[in-house]
PDB file of N, CA and C in Angstrom:
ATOM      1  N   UNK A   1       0.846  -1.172   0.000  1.00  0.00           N
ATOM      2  CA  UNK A   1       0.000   0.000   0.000  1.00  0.00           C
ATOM      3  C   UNK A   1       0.890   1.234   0.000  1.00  0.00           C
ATOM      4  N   UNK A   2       0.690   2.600  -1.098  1.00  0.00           N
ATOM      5  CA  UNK A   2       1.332   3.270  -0.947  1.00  0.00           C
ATOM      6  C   UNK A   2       0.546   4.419   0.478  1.00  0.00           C
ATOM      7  N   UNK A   3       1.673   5.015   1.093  1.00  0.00           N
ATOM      8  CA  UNK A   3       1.203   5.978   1.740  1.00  0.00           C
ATOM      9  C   UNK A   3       1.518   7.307   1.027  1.00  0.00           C
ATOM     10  N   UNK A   4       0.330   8.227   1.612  1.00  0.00           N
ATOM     11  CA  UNK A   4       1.153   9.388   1.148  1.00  0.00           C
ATOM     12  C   UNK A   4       0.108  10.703   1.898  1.00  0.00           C
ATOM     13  N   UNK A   5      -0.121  12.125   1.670  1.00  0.00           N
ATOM     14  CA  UNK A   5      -0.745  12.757   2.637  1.00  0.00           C
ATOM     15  C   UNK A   5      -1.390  14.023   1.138  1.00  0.00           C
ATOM     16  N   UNK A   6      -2.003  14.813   2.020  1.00  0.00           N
ATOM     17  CA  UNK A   6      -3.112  15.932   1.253  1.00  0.00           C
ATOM     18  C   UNK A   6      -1.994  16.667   1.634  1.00  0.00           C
ATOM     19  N   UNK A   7      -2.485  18.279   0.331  1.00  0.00           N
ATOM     20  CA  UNK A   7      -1.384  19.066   0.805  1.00  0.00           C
ATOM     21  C   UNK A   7      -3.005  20.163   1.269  1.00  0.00           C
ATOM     22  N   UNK A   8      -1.915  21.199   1.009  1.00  0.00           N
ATOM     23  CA  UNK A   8      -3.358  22.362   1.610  1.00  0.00           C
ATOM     24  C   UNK A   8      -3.802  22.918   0.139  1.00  0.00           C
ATOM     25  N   UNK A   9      -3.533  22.556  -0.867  1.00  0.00           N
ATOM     26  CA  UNK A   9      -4.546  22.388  -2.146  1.00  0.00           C
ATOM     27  C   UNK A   9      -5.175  21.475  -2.295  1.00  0.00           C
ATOM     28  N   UNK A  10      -5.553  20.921  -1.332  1.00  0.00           N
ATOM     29  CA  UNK A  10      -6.240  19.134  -1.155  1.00  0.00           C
ATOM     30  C   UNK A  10      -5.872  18.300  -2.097  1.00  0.00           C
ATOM     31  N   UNK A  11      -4.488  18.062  -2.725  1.00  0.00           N
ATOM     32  CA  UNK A  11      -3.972  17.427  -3.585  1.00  0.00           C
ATOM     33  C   UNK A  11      -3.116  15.946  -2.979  1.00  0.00           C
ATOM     34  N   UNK A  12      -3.096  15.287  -3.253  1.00  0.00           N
ATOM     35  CA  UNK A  12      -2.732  13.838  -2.575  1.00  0.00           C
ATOM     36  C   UNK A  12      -1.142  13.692  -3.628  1.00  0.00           C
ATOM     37  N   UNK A  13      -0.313  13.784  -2.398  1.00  0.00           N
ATOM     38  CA  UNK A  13       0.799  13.211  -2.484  1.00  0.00           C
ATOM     39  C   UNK A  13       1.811  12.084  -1.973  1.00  0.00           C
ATOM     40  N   UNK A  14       2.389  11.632  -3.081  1.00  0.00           N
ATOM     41  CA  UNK A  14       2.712  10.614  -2.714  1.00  0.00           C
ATOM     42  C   UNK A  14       4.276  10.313  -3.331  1.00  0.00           C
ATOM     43  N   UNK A  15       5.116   9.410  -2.101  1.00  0.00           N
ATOM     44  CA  UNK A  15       6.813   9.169  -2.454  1.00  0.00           C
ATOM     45  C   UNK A  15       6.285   8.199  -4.042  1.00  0.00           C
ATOM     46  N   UNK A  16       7.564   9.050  -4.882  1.00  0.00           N
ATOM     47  CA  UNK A  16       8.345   7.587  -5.855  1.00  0.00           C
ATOM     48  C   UNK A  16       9.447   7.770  -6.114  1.00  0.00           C
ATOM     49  N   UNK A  17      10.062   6.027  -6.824  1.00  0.00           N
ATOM     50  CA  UNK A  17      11.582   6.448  -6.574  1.00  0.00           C
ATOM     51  C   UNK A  17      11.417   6.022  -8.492  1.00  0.00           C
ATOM     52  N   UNK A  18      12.426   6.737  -8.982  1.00  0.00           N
ATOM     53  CA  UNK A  18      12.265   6.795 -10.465  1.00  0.00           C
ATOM     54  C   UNK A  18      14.522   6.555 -10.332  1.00  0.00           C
ATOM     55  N   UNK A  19      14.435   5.530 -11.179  1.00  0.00           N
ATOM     56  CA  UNK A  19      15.814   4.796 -11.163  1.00  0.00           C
ATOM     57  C   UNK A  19      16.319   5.391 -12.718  1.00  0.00           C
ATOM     58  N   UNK A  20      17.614   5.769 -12.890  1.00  0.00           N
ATOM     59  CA  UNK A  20      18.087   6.094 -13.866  1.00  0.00           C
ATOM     60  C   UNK A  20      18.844   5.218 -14.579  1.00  0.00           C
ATOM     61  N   UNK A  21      19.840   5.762 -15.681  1.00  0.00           N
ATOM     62  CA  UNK A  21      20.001   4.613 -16.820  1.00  0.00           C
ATOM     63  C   UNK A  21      21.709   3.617 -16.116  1.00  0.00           C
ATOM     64  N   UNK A  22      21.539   4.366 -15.423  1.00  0.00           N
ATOM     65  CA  UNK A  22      22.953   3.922 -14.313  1.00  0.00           C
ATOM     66  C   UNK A  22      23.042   3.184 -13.249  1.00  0.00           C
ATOM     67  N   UNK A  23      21.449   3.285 -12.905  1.00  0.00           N
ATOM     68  CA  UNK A  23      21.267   2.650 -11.729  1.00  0.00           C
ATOM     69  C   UNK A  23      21.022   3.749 -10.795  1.00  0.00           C
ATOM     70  N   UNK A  24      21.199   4.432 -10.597  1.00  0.00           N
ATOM     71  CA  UNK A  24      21.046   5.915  -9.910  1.00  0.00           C
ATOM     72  C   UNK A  24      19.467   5.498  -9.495  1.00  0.00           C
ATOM     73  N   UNK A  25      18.707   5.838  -8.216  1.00  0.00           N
ATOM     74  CA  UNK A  25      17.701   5.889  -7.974  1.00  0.00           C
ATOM     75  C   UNK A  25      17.377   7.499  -7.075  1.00  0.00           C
ATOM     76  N   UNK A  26      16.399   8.267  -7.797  1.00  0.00           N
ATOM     77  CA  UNK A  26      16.087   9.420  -7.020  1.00  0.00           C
ATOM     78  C   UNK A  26      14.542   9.083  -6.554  1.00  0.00           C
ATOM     79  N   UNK A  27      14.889   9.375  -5.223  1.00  0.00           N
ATOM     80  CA  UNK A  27      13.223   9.574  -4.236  1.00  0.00           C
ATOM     81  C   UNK A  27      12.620  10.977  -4.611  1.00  0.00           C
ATOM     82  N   UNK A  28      11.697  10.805  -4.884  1.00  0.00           N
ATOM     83  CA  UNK A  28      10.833  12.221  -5.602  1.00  0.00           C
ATOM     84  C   UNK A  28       8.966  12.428  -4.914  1.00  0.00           C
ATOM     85  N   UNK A  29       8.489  13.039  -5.220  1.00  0.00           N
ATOM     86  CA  UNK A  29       6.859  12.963  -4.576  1.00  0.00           C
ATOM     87  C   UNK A  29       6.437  13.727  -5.523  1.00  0.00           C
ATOM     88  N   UNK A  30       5.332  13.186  -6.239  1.00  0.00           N
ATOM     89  CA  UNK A  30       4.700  13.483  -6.989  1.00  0.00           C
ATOM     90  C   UNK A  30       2.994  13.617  -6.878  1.00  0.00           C
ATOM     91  N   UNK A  31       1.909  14.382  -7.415  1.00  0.00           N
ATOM     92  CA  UNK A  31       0.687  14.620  -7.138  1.00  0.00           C
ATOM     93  C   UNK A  31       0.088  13.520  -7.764  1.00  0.00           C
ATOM     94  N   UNK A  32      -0.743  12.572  -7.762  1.00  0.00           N
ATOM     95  CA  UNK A  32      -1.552  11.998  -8.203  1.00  0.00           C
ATOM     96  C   UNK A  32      -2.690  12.989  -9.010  1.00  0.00           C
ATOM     97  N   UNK A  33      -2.817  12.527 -10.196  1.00  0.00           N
ATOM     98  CA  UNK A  33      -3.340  13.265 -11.009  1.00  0.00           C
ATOM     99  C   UNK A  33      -4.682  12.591 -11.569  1.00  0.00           C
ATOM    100  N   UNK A  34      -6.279  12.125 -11.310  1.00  0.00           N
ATOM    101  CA  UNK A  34      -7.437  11.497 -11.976  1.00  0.00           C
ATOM    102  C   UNK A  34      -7.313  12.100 -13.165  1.00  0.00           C
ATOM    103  N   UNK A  35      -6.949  13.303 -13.761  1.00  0.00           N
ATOM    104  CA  UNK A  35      -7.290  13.544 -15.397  1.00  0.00           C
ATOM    105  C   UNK A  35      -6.473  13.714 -16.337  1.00  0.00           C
ATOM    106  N   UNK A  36      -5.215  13.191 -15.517  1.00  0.00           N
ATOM    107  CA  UNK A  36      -3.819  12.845 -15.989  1.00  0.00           C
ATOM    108  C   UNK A  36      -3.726  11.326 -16.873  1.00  0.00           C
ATOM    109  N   UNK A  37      -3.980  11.217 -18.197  1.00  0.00           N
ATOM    110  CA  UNK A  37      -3.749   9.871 -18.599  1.00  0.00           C
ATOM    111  C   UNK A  37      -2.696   8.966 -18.999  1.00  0.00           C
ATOM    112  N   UNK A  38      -1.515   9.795 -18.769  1.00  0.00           N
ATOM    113  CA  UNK A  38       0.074   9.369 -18.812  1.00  0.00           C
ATOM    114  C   UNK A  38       0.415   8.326 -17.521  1.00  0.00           C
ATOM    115  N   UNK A  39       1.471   8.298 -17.137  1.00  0.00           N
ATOM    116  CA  UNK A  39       2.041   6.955 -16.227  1.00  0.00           C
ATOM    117  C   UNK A  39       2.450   8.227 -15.282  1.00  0.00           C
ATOM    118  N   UNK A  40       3.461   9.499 -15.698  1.00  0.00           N
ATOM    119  CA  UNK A  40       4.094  10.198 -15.191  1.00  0.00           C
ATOM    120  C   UNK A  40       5.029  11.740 -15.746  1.00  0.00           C
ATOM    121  N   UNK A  41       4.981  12.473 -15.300  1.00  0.00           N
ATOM    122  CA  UNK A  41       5.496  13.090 -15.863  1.00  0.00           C
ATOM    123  C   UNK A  41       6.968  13.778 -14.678  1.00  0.00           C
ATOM    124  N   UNK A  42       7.995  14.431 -15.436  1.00  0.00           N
ATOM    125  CA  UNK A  42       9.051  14.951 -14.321  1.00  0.00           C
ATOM    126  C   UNK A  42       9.706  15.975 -15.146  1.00  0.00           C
ATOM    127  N   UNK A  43       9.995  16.738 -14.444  1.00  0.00           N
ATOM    128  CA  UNK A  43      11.357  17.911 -15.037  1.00  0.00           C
ATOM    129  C   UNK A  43      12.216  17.794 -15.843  1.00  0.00           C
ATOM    130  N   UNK A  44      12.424  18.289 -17.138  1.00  0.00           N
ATOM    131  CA  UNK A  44      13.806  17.956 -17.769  1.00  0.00           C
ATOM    132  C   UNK A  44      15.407  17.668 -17.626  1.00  0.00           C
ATOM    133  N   UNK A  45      14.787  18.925 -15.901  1.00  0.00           N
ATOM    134  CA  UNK A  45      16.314  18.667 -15.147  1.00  0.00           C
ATOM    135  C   UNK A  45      16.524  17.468 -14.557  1.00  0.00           C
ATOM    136  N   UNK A  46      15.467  17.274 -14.386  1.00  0.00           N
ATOM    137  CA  UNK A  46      15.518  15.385 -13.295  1.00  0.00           C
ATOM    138  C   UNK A  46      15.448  14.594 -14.545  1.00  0.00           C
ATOM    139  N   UNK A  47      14.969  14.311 -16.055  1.00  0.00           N
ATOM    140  CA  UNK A  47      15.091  13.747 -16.915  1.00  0.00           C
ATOM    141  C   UNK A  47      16.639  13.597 -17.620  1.00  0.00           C
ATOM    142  N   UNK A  48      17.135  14.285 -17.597  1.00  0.00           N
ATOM    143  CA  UNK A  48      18.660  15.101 -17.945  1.00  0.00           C
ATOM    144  C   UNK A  48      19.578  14.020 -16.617  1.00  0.00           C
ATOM    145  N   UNK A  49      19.085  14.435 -15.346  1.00  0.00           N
ATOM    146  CA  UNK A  49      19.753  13.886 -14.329  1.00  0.00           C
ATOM    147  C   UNK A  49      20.056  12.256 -14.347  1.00  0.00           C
ATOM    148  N   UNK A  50      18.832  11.687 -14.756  1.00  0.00           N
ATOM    149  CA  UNK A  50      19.053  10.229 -14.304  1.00  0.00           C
ATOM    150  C   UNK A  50      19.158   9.683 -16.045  1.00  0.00           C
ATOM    151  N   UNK A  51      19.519  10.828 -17.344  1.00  0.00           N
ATOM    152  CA  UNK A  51      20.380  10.169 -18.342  1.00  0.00           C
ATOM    153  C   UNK A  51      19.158   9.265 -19.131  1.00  0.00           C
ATOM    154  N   UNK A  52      18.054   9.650 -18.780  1.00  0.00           N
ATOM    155  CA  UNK A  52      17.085   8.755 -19.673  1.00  0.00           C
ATOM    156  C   UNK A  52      17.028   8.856 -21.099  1.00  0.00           C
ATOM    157  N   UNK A  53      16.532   8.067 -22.015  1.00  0.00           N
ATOM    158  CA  UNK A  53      16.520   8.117 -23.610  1.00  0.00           C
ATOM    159  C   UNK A  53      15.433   8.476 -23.833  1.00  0.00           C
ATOM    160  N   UNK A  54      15.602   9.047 -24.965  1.00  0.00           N
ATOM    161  CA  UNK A  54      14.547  10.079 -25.655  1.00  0.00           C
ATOM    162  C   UNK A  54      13.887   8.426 -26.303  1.00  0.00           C
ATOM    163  N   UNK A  55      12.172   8.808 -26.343  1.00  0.00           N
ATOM    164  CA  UNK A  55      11.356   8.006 -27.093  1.00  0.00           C
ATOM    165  C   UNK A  55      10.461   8.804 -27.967  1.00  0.00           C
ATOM    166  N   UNK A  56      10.568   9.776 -28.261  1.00  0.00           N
ATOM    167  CA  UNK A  56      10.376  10.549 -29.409  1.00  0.00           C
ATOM    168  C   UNK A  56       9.147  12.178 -28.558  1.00  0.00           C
ATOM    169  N   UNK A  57       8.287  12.343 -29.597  1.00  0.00           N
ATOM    170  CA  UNK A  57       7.620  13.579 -29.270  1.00  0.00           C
ATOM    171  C   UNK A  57       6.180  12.999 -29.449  1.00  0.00           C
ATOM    172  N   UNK A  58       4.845  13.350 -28.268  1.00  0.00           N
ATOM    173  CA  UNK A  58       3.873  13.541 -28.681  1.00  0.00           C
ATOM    174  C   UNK A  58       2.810  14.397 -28.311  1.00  0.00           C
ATOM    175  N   UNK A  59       1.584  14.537 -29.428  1.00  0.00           N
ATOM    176  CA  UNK A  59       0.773  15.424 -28.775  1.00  0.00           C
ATOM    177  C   UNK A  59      -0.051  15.320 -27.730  1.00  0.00           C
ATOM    178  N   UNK A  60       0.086  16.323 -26.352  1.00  0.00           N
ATOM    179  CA  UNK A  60      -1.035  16.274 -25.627  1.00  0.00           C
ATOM    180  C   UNK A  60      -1.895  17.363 -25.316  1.00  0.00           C
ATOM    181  N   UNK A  61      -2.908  16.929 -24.778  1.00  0.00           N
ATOM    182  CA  UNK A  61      -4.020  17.993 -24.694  1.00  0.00           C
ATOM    183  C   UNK A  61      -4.226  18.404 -22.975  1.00  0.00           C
ATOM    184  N   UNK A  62      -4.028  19.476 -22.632  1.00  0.00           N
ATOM    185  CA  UNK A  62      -3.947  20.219 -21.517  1.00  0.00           C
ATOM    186  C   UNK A  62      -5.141  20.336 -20.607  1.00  0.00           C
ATOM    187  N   UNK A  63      -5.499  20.300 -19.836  1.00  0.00           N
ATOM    188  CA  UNK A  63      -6.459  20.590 -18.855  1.00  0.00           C
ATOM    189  C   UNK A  63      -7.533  21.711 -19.055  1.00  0.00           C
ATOM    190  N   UNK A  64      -6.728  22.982 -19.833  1.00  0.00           N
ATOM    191  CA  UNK A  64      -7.558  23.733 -20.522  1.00  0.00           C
ATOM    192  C   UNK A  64      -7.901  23.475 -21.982  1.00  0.00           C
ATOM    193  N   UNK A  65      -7.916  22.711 -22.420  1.00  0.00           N
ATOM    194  CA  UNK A  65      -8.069  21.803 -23.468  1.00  0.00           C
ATOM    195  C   UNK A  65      -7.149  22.396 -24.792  1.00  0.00           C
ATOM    196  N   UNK A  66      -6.024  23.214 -24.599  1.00  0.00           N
ATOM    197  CA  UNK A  66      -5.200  23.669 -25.418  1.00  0.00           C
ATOM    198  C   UNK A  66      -4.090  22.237 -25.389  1.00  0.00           C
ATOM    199  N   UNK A  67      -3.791  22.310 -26.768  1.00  0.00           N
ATOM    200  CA  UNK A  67      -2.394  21.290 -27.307  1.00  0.00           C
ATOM    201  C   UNK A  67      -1.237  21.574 -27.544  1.00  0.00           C
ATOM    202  N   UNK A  68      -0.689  21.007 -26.716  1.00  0.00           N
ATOM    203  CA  UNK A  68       1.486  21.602 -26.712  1.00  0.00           C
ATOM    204  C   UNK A  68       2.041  19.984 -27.316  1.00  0.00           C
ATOM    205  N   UNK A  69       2.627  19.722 -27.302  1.00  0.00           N
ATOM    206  CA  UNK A  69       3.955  19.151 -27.724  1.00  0.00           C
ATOM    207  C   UNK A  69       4.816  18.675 -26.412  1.00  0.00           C
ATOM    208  N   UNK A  70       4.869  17.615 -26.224  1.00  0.00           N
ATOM    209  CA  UNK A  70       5.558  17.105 -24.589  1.00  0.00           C
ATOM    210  C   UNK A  70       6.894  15.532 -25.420  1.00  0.00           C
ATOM    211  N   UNK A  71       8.182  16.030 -25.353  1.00  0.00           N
ATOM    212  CA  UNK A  71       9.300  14.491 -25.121  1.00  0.00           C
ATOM    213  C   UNK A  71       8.689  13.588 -24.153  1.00  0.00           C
ATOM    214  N   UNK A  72       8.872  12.206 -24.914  1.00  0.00           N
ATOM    215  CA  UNK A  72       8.626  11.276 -23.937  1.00  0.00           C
ATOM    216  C   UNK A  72      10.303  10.428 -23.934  1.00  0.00           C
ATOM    217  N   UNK A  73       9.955   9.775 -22.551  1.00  0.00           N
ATOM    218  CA  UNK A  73      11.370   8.909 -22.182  1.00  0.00           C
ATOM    219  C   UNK A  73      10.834   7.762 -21.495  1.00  0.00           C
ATOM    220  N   UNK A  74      11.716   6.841 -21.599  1.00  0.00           N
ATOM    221  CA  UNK A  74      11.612   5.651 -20.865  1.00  0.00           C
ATOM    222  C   UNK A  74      12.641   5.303 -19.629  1.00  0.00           C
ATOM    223  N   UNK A  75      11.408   5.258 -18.800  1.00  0.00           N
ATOM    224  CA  UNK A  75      12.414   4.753 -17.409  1.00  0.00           C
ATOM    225  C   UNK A  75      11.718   3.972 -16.463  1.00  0.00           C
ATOM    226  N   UNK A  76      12.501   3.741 -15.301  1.00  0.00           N
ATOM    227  CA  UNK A  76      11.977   2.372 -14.293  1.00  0.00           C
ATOM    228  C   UNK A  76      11.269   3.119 -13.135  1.00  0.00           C
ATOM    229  N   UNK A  77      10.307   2.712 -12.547  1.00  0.00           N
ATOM    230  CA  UNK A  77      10.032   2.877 -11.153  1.00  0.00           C
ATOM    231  C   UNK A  77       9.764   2.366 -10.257  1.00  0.00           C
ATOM    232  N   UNK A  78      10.076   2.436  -8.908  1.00  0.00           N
ATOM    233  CA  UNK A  78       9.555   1.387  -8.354  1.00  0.00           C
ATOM    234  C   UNK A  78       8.351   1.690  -7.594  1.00  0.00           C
ATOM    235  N   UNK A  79       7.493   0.935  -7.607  1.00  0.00           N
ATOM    236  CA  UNK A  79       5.602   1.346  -7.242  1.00  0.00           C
ATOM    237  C   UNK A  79       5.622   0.294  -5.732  1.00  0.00           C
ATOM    238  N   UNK A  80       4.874  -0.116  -5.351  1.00  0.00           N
ATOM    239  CA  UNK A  80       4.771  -1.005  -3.947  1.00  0.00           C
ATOM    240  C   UNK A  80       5.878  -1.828  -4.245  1.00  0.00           C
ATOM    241  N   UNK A  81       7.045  -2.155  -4.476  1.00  0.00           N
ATOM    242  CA  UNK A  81       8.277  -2.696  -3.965  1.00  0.00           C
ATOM    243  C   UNK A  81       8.311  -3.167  -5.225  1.00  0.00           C
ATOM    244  N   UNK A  82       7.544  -3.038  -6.315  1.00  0.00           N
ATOM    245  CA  UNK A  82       7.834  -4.090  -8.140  1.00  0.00           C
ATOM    246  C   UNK A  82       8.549  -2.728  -8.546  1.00  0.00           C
ATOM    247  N   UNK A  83       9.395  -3.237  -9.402  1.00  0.00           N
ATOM    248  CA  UNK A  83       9.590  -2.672 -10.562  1.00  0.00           C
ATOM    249  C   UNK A  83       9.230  -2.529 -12.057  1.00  0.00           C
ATOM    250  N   UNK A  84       8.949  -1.564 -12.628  1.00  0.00           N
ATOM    251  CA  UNK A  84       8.135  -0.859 -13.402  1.00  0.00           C
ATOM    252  C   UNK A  84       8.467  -0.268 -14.684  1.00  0.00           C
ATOM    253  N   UNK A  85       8.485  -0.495 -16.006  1.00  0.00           N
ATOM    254  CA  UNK A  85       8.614   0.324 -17.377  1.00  0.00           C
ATOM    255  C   UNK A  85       7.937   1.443 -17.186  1.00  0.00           C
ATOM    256  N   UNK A  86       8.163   2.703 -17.633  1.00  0.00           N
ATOM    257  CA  UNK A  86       7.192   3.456 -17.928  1.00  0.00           C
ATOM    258  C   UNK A  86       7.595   4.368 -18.870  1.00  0.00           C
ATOM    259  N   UNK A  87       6.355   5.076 -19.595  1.00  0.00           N
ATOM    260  CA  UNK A  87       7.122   6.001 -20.278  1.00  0.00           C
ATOM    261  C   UNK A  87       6.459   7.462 -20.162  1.00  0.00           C
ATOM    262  N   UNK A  88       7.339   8.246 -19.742  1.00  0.00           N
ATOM    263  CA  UNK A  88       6.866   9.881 -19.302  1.00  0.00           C
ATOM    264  C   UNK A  88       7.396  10.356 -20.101  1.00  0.00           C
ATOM    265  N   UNK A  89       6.535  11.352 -19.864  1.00  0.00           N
ATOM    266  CA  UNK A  89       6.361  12.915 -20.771  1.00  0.00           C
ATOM    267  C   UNK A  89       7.008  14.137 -20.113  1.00  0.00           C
ATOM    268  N   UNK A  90       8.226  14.878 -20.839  1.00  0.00           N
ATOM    269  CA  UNK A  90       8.214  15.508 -19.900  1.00  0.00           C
ATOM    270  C   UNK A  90       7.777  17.254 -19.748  1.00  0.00           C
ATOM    271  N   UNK A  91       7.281  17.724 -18.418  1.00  0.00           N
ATOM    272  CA  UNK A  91       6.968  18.824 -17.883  1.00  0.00           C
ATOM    273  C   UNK A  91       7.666  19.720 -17.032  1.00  0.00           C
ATOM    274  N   UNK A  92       7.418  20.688 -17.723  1.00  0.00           N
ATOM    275  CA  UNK A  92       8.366  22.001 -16.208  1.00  0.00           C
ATOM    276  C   UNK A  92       7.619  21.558 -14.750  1.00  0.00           C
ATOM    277  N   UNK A  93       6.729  21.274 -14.937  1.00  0.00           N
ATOM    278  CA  UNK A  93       5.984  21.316 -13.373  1.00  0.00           C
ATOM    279  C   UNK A  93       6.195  20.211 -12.723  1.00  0.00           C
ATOM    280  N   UNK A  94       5.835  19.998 -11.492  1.00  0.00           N
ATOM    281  CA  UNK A  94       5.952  19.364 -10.289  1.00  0.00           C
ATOM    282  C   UNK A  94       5.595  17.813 -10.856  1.00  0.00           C
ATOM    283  N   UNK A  95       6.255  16.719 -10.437  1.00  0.00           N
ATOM    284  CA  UNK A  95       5.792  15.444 -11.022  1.00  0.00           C
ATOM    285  C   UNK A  95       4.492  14.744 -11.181  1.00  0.00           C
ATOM    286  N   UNK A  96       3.721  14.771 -12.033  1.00  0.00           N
ATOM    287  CA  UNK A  96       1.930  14.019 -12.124  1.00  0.00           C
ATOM    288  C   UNK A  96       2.321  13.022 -12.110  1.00  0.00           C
ATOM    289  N   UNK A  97       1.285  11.794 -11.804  1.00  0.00           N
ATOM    290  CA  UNK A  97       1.422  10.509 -11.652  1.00  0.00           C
ATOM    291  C   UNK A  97      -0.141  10.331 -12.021  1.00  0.00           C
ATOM    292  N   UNK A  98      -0.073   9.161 -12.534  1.00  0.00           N
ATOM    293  CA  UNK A  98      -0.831   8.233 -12.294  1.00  0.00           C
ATOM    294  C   UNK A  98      -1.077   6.889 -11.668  1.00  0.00           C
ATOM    295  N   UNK A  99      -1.949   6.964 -11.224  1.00  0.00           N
ATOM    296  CA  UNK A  99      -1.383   5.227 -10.091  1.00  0.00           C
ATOM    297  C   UNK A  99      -1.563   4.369 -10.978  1.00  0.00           C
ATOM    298  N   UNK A 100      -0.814   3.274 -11.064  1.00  0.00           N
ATOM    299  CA  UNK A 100      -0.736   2.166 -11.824  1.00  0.00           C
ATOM    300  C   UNK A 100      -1.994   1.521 -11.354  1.00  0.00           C
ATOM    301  N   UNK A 101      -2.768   0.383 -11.801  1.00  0.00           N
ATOM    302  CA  UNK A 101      -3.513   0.022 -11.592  1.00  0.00           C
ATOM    303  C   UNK A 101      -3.260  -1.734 -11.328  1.00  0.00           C
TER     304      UNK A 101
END
């Protein structure tokens, strides 16, 4: 079971550890996102950091229903103690998640 807590935007956060192409593992906390349909998203600087590979470019559609252009990459995570493929998109903002199911 993951734990994790509300912030005072009543947003539910929660630890993940996102492993790089080295083995490198960074602990990070990210918002759980319901209208988020990706796996995850993270910073270019933390994408850059843990050396991930580019899996090309695609379109997504924004919350205000405007369309940008987001890199995706492939990397590992670890979710309740498994380890995990995923492939994120990446964002300037704070890490979205989606809970695996």
């Amino acid at each position: 079971m993951i734990h994790g807590n509300v912030d005072s935007e009543l947003q539910v956060i929660v630890p993940l550890v996102v492993r790089g192409t080295q083995g490198q593992e960074l602990h990070l906390k990210g918002v759980v996102d319901t209208g988020y349909n990706g796996a995850l998203t993270l910073p270019p600087h933390v994408i850059t950091y843990l050396g991930l590979p580019d899996m090309g470019v695609i379109s997504v559609q924004l919350a205000d229903g405007s369309e940008t252009y987001s890199y995706t990459h492939e990397c590992e995570i670890i979710w309740e103690g498994e380890t995990l493929k995923v492939i994120l998109e990446s964002s300037p903002q704070e890490p979205l998640i989606r809970v695996p199911a």
